[in-house]
C-alpha atoms as a PDB file:
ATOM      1  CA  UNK A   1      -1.976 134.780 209.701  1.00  0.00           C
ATOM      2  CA  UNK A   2       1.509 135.923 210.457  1.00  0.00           C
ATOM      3  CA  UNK A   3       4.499 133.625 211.637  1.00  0.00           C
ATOM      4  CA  UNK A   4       6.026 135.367 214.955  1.00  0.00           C
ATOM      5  CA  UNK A   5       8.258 137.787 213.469  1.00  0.00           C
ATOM      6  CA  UNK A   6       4.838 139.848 213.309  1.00  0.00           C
ATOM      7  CA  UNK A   7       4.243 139.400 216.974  1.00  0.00           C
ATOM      8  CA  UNK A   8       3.538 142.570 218.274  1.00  0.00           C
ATOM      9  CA  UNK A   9       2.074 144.776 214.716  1.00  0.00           C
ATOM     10  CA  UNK A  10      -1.342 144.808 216.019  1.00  0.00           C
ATOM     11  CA  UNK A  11      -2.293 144.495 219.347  1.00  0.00           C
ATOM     12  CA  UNK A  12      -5.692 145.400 219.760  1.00  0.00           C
ATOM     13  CA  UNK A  13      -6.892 141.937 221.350  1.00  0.00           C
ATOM     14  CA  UNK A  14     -10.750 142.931 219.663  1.00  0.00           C
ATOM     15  CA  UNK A  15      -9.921 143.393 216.335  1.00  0.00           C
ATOM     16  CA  UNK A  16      -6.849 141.657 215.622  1.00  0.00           C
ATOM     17  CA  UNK A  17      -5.476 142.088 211.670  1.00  0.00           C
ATOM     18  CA  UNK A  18      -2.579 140.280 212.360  1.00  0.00           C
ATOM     19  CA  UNK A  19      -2.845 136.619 214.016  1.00  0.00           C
ATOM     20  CA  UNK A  20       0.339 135.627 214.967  1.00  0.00           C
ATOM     21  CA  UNK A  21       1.595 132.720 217.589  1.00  0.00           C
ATOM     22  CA  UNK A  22       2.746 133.117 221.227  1.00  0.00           C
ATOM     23  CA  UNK A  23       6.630 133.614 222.031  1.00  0.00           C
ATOM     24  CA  UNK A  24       8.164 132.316 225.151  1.00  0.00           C
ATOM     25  CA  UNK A  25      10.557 134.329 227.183  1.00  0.00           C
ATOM     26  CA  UNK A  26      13.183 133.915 229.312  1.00  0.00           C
ATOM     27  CA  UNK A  27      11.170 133.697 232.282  1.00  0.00           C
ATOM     28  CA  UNK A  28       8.190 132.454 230.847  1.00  0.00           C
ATOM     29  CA  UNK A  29       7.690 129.531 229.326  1.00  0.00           C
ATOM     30  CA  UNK A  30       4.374 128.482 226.694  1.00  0.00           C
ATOM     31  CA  UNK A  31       2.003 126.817 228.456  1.00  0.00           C
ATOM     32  CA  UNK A  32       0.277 123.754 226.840  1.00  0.00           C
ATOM     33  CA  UNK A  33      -2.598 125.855 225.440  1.00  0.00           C
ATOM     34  CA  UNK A  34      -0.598 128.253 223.691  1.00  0.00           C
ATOM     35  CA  UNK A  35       1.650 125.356 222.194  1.00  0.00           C
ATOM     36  CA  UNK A  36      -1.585 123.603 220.795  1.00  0.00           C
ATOM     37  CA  UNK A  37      -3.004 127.719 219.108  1.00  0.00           C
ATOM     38  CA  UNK A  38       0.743 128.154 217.754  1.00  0.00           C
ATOM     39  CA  UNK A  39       0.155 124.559 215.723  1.00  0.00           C
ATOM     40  CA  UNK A  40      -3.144 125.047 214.792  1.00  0.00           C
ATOM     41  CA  UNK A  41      -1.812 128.785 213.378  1.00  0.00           C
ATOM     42  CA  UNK A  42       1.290 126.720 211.639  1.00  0.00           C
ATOM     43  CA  UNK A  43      -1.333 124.443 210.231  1.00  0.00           C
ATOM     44  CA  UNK A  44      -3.134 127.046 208.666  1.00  0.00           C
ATOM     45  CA  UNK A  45      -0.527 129.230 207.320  1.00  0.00           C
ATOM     46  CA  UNK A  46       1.760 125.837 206.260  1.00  0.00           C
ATOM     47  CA  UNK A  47      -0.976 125.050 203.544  1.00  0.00           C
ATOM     48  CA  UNK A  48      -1.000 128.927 202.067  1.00  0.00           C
ATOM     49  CA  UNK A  49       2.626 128.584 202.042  1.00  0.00           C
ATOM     50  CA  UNK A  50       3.135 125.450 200.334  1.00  0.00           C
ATOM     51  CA  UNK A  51       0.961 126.935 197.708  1.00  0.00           C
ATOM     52  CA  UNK A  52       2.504 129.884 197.542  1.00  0.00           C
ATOM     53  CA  UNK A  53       5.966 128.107 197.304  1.00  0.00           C
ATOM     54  CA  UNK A  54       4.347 126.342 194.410  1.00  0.00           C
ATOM     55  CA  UNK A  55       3.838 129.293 192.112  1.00  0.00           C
ATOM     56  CA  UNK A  56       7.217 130.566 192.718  1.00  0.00           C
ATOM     57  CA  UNK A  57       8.755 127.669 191.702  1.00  0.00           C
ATOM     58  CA  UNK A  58       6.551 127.722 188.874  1.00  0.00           C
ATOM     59  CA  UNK A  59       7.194 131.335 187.803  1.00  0.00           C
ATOM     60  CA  UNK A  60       3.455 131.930 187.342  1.00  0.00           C
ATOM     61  CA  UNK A  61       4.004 135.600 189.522  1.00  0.00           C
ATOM     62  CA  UNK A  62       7.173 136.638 187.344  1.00  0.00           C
ATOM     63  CA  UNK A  63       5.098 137.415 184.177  1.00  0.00           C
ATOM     64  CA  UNK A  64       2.165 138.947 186.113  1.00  0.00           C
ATOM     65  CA  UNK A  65       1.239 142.525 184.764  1.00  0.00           C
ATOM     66  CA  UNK A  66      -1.996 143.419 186.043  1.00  0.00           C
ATOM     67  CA  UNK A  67      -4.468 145.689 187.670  1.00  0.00           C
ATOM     68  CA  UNK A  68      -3.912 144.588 191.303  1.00  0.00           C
ATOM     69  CA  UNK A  69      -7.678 143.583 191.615  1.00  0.00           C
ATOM     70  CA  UNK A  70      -7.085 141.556 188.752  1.00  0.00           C
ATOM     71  CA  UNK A  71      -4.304 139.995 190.160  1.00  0.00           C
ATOM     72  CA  UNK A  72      -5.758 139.263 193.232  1.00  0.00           C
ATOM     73  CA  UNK A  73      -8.362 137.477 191.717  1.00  0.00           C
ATOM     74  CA  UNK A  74      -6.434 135.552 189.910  1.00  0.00           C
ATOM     75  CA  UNK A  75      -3.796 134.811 192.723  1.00  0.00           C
ATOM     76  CA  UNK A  76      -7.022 133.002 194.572  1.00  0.00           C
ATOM     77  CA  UNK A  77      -7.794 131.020 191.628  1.00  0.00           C
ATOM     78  CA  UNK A  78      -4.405 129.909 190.701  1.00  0.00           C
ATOM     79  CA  UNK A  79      -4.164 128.708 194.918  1.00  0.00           C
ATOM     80  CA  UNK A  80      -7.409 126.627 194.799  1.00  0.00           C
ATOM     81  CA  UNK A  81      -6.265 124.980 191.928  1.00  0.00           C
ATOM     82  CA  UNK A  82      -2.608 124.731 193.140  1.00  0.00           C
ATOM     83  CA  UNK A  83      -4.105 123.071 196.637  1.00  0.00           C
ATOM     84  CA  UNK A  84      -6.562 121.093 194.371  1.00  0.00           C
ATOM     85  CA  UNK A  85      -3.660 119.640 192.476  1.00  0.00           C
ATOM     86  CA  UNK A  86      -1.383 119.134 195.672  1.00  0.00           C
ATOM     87  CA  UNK A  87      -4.062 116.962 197.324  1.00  0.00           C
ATOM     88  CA  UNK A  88      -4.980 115.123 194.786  1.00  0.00           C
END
């Protein structure tokens, strides 16, 4: 899930990598539809970035020296429990 500054990195409509919302231009506006995708794509991402905002502000990523597999791993632990502890 990107936010719309990716808008436009993939755009193979069958196999997208990069999900991003729908811009309106000057002579066409969003239609209803594509104003109810881009919330349910802010709704998603707004959760993963709350999260991440979370271990910044912790400083959990500052001391992180590890294989990246490692790390990744661990990055998907440390955001269950982070969104386990912010909806508590």
């Amino acid at each position: 899930m990107g936010d719309l500054g990716f808008t436009g990195l993939d755009d193979d409509p069958d196999n997208p990598v990069v999900i991003t919302g729908c811009k309106a231009a000057r002579t066409k506006p969003v239609t209803a539809a594509k104003k109810q995708v881009n919330k349910l794509i802010a709704s998603v991402r707004a959760v993963c970035e709350l999260a991440f905002a979370h271990l910044k502000n912790w400083r959990i990523l500052t001391k992180l020296r590890l294989n990246v597999r490692h790390a990744t791993t661990l990055l998907r632990a440390l955001l269950v429990l982070t969104n386990t502890e912010v909806a508590r």
